[in-house]
PDB file of N, CA and C in Angstrom:
ATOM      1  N   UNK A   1      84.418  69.474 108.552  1.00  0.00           N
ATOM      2  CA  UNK A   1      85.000  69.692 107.237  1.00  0.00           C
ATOM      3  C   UNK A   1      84.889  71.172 106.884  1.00  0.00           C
ATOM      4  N   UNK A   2      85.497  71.785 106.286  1.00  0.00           N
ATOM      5  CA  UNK A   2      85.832  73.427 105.886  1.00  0.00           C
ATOM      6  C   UNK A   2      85.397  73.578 104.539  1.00  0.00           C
ATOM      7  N   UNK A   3      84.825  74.573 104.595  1.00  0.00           N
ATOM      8  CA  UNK A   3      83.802  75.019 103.270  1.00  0.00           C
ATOM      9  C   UNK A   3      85.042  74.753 102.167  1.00  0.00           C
ATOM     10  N   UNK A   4      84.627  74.630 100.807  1.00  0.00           N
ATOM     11  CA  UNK A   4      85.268  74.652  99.990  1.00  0.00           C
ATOM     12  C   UNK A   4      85.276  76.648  99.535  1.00  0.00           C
ATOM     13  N   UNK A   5      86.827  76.769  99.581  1.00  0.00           N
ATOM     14  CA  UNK A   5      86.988  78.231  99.373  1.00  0.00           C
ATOM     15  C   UNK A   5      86.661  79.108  97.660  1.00  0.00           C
ATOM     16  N   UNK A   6      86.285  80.171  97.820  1.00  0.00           N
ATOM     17  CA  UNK A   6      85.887  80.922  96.943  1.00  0.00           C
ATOM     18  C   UNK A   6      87.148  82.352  96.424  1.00  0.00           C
ATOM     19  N   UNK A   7      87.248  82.378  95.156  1.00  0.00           N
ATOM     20  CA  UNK A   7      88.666  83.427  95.244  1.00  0.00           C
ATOM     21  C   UNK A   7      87.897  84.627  95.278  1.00  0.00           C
ATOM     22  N   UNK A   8      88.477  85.589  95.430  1.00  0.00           N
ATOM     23  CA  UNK A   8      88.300  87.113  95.768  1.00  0.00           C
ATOM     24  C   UNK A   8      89.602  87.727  95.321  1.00  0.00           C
ATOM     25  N   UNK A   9      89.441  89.151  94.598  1.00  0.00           N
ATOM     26  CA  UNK A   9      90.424  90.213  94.760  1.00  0.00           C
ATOM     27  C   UNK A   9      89.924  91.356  95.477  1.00  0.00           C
ATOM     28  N   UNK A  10      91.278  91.816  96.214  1.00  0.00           N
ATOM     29  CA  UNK A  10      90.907  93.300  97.009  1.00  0.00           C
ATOM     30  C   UNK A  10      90.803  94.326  95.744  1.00  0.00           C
ATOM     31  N   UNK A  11      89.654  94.888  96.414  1.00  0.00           N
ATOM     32  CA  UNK A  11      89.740  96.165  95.247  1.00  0.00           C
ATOM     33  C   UNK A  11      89.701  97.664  96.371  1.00  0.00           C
ATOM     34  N   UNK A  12      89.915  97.393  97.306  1.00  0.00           N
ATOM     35  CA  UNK A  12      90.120  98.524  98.571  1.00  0.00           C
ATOM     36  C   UNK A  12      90.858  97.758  99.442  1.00  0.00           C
ATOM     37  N   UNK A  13      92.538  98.405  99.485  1.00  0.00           N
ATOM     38  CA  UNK A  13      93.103  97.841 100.304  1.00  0.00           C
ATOM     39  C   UNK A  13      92.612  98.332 101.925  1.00  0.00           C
ATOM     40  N   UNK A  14      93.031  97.122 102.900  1.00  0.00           N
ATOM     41  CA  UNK A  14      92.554  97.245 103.971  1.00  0.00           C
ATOM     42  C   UNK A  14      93.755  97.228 105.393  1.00  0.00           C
ATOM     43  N   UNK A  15      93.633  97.818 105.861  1.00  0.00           N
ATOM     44  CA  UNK A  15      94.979  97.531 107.002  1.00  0.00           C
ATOM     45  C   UNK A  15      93.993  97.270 108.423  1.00  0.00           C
ATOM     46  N   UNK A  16      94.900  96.056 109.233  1.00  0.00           N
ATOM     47  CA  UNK A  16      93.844  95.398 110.028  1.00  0.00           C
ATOM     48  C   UNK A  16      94.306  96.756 110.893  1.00  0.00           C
ATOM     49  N   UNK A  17      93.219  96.801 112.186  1.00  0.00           N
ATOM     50  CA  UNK A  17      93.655  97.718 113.616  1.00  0.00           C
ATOM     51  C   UNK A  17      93.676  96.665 114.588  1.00  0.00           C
ATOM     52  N   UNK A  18      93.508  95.188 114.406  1.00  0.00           N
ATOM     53  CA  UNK A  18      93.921  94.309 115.257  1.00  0.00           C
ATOM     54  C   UNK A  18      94.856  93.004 114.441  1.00  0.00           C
ATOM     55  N   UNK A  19      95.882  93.088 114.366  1.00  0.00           N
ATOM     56  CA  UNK A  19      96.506  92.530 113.307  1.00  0.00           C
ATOM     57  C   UNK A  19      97.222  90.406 114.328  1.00  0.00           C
ATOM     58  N   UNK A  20      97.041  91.124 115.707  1.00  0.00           N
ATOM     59  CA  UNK A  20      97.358  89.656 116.636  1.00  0.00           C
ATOM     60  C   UNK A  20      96.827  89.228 116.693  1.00  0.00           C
ATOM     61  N   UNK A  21      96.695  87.336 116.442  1.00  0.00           N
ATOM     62  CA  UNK A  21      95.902  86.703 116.495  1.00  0.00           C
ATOM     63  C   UNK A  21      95.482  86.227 118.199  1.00  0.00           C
ATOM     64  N   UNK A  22      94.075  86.487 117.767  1.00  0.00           N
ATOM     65  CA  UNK A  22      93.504  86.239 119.453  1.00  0.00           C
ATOM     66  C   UNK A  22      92.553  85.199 119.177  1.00  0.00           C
ATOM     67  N   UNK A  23      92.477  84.070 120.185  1.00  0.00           N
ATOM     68  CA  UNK A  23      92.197  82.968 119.503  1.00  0.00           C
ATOM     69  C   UNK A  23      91.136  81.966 120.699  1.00  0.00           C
ATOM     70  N   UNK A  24      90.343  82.041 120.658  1.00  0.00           N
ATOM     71  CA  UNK A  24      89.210  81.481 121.357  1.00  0.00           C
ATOM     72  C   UNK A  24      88.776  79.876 121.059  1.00  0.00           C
ATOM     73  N   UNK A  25      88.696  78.807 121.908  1.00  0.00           N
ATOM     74  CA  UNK A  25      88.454  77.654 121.896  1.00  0.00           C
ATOM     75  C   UNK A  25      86.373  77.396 122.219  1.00  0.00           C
ATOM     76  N   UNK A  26      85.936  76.573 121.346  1.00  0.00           N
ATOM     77  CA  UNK A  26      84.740  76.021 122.066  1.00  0.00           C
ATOM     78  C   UNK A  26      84.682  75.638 123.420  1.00  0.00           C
ATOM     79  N   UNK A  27      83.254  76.736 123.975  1.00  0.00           N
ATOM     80  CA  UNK A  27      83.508  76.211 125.301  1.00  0.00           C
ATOM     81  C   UNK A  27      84.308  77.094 126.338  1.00  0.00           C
ATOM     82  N   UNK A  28      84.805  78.365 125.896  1.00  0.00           N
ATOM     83  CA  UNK A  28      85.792  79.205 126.292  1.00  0.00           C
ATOM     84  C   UNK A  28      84.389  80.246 127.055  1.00  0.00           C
ATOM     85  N   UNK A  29      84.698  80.728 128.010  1.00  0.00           N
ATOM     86  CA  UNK A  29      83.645  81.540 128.770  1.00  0.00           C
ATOM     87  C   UNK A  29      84.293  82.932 128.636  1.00  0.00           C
ATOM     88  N   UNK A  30      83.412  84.274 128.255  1.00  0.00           N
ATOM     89  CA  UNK A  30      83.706  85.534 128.215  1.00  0.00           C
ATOM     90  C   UNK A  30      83.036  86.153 129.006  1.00  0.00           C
ATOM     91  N   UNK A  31      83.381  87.446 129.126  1.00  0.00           N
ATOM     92  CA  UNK A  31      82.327  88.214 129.601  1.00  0.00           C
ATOM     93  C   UNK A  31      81.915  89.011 127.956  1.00  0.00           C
ATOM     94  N   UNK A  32      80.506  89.391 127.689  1.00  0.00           N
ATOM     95  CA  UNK A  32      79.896  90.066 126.732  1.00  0.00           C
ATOM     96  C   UNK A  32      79.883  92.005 127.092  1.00  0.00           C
ATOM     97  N   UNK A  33      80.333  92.214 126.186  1.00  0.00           N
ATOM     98  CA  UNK A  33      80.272  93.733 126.168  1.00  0.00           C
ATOM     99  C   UNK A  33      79.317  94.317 125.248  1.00  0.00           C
ATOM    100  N   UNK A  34      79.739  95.090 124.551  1.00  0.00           N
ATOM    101  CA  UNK A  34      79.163  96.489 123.303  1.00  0.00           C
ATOM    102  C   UNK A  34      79.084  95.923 122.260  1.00  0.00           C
ATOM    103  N   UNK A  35      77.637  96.100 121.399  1.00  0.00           N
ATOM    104  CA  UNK A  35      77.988  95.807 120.549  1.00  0.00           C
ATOM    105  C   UNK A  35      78.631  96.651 119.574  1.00  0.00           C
ATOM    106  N   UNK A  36      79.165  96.408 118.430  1.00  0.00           N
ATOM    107  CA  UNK A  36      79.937  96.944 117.305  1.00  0.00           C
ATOM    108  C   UNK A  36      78.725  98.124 116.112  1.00  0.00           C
ATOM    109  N   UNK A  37      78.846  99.421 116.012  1.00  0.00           N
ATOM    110  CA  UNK A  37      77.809  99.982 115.604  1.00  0.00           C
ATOM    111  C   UNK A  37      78.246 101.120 115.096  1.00  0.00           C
ATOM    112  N   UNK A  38      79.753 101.104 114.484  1.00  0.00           N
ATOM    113  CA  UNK A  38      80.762 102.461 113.676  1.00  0.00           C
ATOM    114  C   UNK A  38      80.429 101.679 112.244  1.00  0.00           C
ATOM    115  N   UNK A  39      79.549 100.716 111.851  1.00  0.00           N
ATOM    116  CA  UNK A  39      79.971 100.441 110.446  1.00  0.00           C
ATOM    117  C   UNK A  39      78.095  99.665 110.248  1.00  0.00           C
ATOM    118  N   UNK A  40      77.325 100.426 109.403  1.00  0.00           N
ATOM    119  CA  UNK A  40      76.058  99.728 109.191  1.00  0.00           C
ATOM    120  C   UNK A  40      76.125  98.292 108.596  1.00  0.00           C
ATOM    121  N   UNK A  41      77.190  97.648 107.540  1.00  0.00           N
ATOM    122  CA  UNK A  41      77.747  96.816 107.090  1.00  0.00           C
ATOM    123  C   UNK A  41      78.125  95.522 108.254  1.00  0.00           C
ATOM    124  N   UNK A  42      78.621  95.995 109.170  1.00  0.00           N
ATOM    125  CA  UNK A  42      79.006  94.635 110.310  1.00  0.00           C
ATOM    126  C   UNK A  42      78.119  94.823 110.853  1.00  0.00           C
ATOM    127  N   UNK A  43      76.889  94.386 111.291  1.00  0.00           N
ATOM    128  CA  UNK A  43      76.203  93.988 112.660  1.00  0.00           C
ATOM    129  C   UNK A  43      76.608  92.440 113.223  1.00  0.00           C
ATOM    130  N   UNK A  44      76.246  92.580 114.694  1.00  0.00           N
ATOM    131  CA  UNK A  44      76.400  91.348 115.431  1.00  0.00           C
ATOM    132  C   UNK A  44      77.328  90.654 115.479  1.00  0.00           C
ATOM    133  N   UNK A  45      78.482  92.160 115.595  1.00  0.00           N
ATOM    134  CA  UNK A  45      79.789  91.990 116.061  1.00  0.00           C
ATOM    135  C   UNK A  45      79.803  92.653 117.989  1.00  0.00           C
ATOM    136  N   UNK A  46      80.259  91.435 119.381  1.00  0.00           N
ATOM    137  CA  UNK A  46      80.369  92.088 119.958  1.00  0.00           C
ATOM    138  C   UNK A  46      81.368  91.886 120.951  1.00  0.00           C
ATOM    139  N   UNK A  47      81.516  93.099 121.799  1.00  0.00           N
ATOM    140  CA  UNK A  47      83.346  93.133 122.256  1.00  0.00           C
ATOM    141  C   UNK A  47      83.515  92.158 123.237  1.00  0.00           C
ATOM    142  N   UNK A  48      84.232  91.106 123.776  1.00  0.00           N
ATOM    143  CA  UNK A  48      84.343  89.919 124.435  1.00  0.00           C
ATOM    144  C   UNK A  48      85.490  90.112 124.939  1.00  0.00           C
ATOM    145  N   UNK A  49      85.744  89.985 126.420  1.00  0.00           N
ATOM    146  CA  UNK A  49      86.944  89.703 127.168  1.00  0.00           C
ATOM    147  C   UNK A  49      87.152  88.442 127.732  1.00  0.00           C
ATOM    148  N   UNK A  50      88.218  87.422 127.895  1.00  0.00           N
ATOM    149  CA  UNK A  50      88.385  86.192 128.238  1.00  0.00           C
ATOM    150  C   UNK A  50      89.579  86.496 129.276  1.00  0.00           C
ATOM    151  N   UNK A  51      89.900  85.127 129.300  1.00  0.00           N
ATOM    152  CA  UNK A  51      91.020  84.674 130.572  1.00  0.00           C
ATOM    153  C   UNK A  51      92.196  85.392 129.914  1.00  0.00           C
ATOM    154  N   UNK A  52      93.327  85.678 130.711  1.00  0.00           N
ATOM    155  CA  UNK A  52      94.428  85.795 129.886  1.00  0.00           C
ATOM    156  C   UNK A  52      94.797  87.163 129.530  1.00  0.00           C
ATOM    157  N   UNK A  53      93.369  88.018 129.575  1.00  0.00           N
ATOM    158  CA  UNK A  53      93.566  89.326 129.293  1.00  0.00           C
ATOM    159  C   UNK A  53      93.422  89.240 127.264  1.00  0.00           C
ATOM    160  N   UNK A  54      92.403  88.405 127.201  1.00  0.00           N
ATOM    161  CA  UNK A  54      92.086  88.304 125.848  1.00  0.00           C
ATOM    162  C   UNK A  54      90.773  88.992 125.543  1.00  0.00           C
ATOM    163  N   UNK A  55      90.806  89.932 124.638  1.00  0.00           N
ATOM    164  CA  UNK A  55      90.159  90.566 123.877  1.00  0.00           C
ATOM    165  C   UNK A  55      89.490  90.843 122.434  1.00  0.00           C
ATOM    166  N   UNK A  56      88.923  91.000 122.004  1.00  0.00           N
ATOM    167  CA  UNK A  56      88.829  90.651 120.847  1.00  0.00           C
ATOM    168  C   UNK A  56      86.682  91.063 120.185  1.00  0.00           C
ATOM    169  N   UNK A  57      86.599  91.732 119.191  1.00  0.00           N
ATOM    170  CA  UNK A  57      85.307  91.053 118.512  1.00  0.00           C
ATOM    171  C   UNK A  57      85.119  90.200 118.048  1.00  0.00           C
ATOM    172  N   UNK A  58      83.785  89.656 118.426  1.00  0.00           N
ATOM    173  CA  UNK A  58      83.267  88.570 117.759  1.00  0.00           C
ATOM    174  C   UNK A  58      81.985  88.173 117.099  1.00  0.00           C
ATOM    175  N   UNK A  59      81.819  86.950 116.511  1.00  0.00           N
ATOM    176  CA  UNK A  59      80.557  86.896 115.715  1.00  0.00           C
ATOM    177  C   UNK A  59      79.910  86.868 117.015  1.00  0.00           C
ATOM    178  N   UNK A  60      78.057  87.094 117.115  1.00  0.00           N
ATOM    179  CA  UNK A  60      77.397  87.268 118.406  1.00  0.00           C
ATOM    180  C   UNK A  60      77.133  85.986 117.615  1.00  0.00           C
ATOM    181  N   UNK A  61      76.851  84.836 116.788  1.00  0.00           N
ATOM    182  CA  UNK A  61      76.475  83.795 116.129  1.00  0.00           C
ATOM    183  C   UNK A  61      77.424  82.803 116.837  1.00  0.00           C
ATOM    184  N   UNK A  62      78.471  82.870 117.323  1.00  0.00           N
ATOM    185  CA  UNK A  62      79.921  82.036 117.919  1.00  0.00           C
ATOM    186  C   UNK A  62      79.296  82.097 119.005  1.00  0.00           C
ATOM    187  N   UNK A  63      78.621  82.682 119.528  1.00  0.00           N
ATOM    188  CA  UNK A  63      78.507  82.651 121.265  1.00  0.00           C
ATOM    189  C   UNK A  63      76.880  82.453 121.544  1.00  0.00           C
ATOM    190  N   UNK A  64      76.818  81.395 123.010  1.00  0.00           N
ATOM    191  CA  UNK A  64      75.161  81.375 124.039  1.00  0.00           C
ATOM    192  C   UNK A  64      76.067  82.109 124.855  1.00  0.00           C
ATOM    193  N   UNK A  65      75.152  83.327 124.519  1.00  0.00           N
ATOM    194  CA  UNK A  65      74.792  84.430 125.403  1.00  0.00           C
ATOM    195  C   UNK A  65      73.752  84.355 126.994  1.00  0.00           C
ATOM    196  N   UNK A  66      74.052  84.421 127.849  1.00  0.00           N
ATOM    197  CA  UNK A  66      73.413  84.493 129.077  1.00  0.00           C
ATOM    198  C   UNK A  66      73.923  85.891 129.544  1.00  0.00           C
ATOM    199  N   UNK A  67      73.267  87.077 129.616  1.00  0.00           N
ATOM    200  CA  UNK A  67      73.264  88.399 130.463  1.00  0.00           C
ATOM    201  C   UNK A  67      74.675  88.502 130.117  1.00  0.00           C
ATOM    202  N   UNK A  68      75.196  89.082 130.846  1.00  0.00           N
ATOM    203  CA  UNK A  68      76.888  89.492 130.168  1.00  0.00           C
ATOM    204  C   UNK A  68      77.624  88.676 130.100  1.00  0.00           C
ATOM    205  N   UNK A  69      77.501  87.251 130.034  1.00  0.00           N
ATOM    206  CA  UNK A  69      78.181  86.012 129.682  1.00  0.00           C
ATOM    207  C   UNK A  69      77.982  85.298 128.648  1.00  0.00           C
ATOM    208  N   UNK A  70      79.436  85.086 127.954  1.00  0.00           N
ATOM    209  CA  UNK A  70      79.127  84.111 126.899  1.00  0.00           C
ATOM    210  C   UNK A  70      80.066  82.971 126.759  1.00  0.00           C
ATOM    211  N   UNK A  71      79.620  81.842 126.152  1.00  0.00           N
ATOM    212  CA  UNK A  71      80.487  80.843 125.623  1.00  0.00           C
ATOM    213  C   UNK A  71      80.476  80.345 124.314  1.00  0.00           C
ATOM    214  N   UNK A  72      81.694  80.334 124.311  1.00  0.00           N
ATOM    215  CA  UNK A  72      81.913  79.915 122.746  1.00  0.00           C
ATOM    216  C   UNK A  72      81.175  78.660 121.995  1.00  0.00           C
ATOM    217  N   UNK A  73      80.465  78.618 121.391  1.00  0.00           N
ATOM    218  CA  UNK A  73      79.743  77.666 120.765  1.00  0.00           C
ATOM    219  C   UNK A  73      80.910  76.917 119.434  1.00  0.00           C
ATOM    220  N   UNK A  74      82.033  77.319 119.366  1.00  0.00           N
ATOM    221  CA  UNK A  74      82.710  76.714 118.063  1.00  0.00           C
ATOM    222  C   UNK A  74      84.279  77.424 118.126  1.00  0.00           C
ATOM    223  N   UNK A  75      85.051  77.044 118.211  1.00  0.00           N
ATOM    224  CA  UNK A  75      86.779  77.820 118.002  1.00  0.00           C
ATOM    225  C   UNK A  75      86.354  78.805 117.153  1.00  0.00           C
ATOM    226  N   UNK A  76      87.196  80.098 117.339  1.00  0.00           N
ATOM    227  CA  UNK A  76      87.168  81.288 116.916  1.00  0.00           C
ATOM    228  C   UNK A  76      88.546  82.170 116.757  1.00  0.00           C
ATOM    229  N   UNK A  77      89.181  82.422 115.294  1.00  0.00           N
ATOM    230  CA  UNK A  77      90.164  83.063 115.398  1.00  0.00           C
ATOM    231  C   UNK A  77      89.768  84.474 115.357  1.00  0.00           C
ATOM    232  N   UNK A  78      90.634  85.712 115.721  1.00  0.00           N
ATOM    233  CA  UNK A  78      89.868  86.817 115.861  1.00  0.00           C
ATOM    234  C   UNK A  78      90.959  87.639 114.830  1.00  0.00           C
ATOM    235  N   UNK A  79      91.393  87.437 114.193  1.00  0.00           N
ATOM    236  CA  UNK A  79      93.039  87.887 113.294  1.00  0.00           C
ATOM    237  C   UNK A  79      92.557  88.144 112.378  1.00  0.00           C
ATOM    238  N   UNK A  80      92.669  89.445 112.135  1.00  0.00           N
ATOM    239  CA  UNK A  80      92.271  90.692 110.842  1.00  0.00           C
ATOM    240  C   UNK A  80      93.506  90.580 109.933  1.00  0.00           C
ATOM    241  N   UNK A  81      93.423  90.716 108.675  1.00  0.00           N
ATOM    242  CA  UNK A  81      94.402  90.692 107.586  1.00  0.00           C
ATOM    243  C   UNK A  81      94.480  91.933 107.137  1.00  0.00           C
ATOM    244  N   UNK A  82      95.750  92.531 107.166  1.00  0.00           N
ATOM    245  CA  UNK A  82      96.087  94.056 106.063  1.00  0.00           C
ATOM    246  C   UNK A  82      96.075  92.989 104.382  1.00  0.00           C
ATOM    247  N   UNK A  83      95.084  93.575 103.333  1.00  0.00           N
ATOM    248  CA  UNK A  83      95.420  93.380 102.290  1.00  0.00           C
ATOM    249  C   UNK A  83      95.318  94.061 101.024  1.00  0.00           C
ATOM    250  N   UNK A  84      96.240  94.189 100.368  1.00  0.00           N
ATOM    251  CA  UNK A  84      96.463  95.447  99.435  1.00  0.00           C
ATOM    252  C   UNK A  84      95.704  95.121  97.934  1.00  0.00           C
ATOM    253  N   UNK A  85      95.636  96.280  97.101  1.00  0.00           N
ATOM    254  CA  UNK A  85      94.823  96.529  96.264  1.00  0.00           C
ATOM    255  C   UNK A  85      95.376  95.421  95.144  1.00  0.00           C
ATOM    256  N   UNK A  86      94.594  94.136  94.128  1.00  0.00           N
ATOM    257  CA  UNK A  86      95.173  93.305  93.186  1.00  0.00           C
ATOM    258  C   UNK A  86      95.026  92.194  94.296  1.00  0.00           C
ATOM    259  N   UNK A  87      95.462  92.302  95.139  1.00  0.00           N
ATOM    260  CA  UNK A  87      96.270  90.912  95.987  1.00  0.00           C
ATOM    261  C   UNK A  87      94.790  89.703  95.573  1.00  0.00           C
ATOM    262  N   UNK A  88      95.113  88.410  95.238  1.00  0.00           N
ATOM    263  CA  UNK A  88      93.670  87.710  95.182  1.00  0.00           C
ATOM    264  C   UNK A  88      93.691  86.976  96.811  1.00  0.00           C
ATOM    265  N   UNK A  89      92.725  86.780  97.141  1.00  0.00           N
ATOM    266  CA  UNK A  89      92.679  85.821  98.612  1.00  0.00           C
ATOM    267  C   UNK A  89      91.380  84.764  98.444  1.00  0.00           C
ATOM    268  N   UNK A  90      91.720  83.658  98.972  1.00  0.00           N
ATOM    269  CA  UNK A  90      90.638  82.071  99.097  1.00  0.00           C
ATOM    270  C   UNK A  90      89.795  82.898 100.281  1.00  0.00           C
ATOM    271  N   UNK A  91      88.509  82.604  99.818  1.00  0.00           N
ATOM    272  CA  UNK A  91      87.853  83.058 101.129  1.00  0.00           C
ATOM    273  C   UNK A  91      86.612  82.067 101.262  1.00  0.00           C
ATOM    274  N   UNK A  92      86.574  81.431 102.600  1.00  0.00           N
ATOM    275  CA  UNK A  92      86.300  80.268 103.482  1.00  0.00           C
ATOM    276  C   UNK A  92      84.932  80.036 103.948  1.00  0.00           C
ATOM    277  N   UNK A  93      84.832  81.321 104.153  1.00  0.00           N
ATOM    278  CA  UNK A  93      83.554  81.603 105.708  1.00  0.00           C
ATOM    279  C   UNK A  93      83.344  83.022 105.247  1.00  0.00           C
ATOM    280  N   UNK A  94      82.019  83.927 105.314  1.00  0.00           N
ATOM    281  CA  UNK A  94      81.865  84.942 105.208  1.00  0.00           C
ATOM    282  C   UNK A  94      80.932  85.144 106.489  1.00  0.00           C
ATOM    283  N   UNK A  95      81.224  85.831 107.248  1.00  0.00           N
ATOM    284  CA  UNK A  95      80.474  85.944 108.444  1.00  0.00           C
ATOM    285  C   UNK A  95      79.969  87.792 109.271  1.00  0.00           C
ATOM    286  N   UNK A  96      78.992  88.230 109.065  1.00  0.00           N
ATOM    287  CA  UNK A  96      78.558  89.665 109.579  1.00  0.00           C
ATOM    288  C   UNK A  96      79.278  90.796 108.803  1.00  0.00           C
ATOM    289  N   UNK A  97      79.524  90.376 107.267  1.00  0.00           N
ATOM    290  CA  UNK A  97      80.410  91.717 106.281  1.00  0.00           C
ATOM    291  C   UNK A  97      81.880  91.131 106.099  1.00  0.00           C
ATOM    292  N   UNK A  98      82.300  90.238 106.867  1.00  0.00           N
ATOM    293  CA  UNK A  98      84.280  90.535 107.192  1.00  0.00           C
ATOM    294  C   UNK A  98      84.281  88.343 106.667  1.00  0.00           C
ATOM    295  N   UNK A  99      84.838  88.146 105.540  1.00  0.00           N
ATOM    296  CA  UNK A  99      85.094  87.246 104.943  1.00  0.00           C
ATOM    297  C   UNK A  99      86.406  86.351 105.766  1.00  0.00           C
ATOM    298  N   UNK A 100      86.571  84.742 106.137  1.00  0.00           N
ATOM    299  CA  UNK A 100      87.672  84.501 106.630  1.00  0.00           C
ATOM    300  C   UNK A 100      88.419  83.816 105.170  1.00  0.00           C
ATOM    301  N   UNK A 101      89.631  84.658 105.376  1.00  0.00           N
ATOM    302  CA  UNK A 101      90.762  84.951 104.158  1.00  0.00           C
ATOM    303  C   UNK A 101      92.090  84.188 104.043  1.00  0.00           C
ATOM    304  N   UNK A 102      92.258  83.512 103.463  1.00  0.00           N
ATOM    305  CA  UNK A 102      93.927  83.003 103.012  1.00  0.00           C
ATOM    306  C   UNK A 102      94.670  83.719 101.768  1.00  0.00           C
ATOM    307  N   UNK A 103      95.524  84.322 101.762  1.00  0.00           N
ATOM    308  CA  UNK A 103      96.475  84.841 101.315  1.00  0.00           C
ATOM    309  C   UNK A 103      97.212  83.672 100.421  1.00  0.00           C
ATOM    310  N   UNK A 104      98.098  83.899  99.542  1.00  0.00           N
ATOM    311  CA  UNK A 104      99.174  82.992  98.979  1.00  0.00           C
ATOM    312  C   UNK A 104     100.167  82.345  99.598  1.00  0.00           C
ATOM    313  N   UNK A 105     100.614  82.746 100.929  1.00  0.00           N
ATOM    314  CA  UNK A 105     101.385  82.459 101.809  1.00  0.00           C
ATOM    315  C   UNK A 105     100.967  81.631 102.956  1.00  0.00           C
ATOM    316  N   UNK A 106      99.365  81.304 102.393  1.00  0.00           N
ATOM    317  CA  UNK A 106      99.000  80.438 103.879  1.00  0.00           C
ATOM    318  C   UNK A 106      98.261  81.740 105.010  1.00  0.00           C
ATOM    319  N   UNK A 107      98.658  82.710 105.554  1.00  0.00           N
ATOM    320  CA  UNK A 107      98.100  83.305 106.555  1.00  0.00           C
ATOM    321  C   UNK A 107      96.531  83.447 106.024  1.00  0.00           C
ATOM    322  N   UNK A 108      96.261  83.531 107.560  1.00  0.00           N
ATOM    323  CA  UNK A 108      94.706  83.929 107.463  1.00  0.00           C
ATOM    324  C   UNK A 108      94.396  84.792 108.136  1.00  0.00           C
ATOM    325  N   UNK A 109      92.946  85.197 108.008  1.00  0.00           N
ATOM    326  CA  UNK A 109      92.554  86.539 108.719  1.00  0.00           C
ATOM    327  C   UNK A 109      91.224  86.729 108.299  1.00  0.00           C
ATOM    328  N   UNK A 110      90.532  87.622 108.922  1.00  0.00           N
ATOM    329  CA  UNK A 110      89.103  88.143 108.419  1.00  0.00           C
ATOM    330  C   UNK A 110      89.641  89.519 107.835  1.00  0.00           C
ATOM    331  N   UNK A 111      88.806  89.505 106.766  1.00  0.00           N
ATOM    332  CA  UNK A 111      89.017  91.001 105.990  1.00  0.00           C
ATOM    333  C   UNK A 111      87.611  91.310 105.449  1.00  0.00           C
ATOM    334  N   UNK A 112      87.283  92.719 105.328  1.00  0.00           N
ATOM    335  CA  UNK A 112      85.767  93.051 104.842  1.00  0.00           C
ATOM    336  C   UNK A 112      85.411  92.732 103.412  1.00  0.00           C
ATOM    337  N   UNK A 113      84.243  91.666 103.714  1.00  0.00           N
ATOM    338  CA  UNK A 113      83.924  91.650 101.767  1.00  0.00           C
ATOM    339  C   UNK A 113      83.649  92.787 101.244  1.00  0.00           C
ATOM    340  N   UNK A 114      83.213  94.033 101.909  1.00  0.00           N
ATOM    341  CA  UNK A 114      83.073  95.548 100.882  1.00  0.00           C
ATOM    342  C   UNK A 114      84.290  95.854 100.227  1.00  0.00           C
ATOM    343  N   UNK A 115      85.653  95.100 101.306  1.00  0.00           N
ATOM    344  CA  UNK A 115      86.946  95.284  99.836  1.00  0.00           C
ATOM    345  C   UNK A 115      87.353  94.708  99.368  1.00  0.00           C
ATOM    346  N   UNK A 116      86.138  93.443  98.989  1.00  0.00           N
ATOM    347  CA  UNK A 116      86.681  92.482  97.887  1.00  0.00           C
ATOM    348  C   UNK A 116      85.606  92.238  96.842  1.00  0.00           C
ATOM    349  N   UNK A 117      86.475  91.725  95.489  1.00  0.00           N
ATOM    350  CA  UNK A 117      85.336  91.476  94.424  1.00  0.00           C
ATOM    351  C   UNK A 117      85.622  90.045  94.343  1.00  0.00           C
ATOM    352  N   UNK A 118      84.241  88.948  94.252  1.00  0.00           N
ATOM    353  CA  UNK A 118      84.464  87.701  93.610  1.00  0.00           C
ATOM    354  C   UNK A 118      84.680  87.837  91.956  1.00  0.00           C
ATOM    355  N   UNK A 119      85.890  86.792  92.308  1.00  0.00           N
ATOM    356  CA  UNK A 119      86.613  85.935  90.939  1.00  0.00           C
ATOM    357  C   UNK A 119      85.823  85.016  90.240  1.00  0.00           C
ATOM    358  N   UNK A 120      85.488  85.530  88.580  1.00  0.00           N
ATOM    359  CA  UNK A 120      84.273  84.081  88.736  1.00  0.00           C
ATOM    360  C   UNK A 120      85.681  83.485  87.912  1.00  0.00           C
ATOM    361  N   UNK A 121      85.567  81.839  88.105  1.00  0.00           N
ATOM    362  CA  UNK A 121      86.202  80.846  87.749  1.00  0.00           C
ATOM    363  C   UNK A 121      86.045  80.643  86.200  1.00  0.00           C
TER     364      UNK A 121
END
């Protein structure tokens, strides 16, 4: 069952640098790379290559880690959202700084809670 969502407005718009959704199944085997360490805000984000020529960061919480191998412990979308300043978004899951986001239109994406403010109801 899926968390019951929480509203948010952007108050720093954000433009994704990975805007394709790359999309990982439970159970999916990677190899483990670098971790993520340009932003004190995200930790235990780290870089994962799969079959397919799939790429992507991820929660290090999504994955059993064995030496440079990992598997997915739970489906994982990896799809960053551009979202502009006002816009409100449902947000789901908050996971290592970067919130998972629905828009008015249905799309989703992870976007950083540092550019969002909660809506109180």
């Amino acid at each position: 069952m899926e968390n019951k969502p929480t509203k948010y407005r952007v108050i720093e718009a954000y433009v994704s640098p990975y805007p394709d959704a790359i999309i990982f199944q439970e159970g999916d085997v990677v190899e483990v790379g670098k971790e993520f360490t340009d932003d004190p805000d995200w930790k235990d984000w780290v870089w994962c290559e799969g079959a397919g020529d799939t790429k992507a960061w991820v929660p290090r919480q999504y994955l059993d880690v064995n030496g440079d191998k990992g598997i997915f412990t739970r489906d994982y979308n990896a799809m960053e959202l551009s979202a502009s300043v006002g816009e409100e978004l449902l947000v789901y899951e908050v996971v290592n700084g970067f919130g998972m986001s629905e828009k008015s239109d249905g799309t989703r994406g992870w976007v950083p809670i540092k550019n969002l403010e909660r809506v109180e109801a």
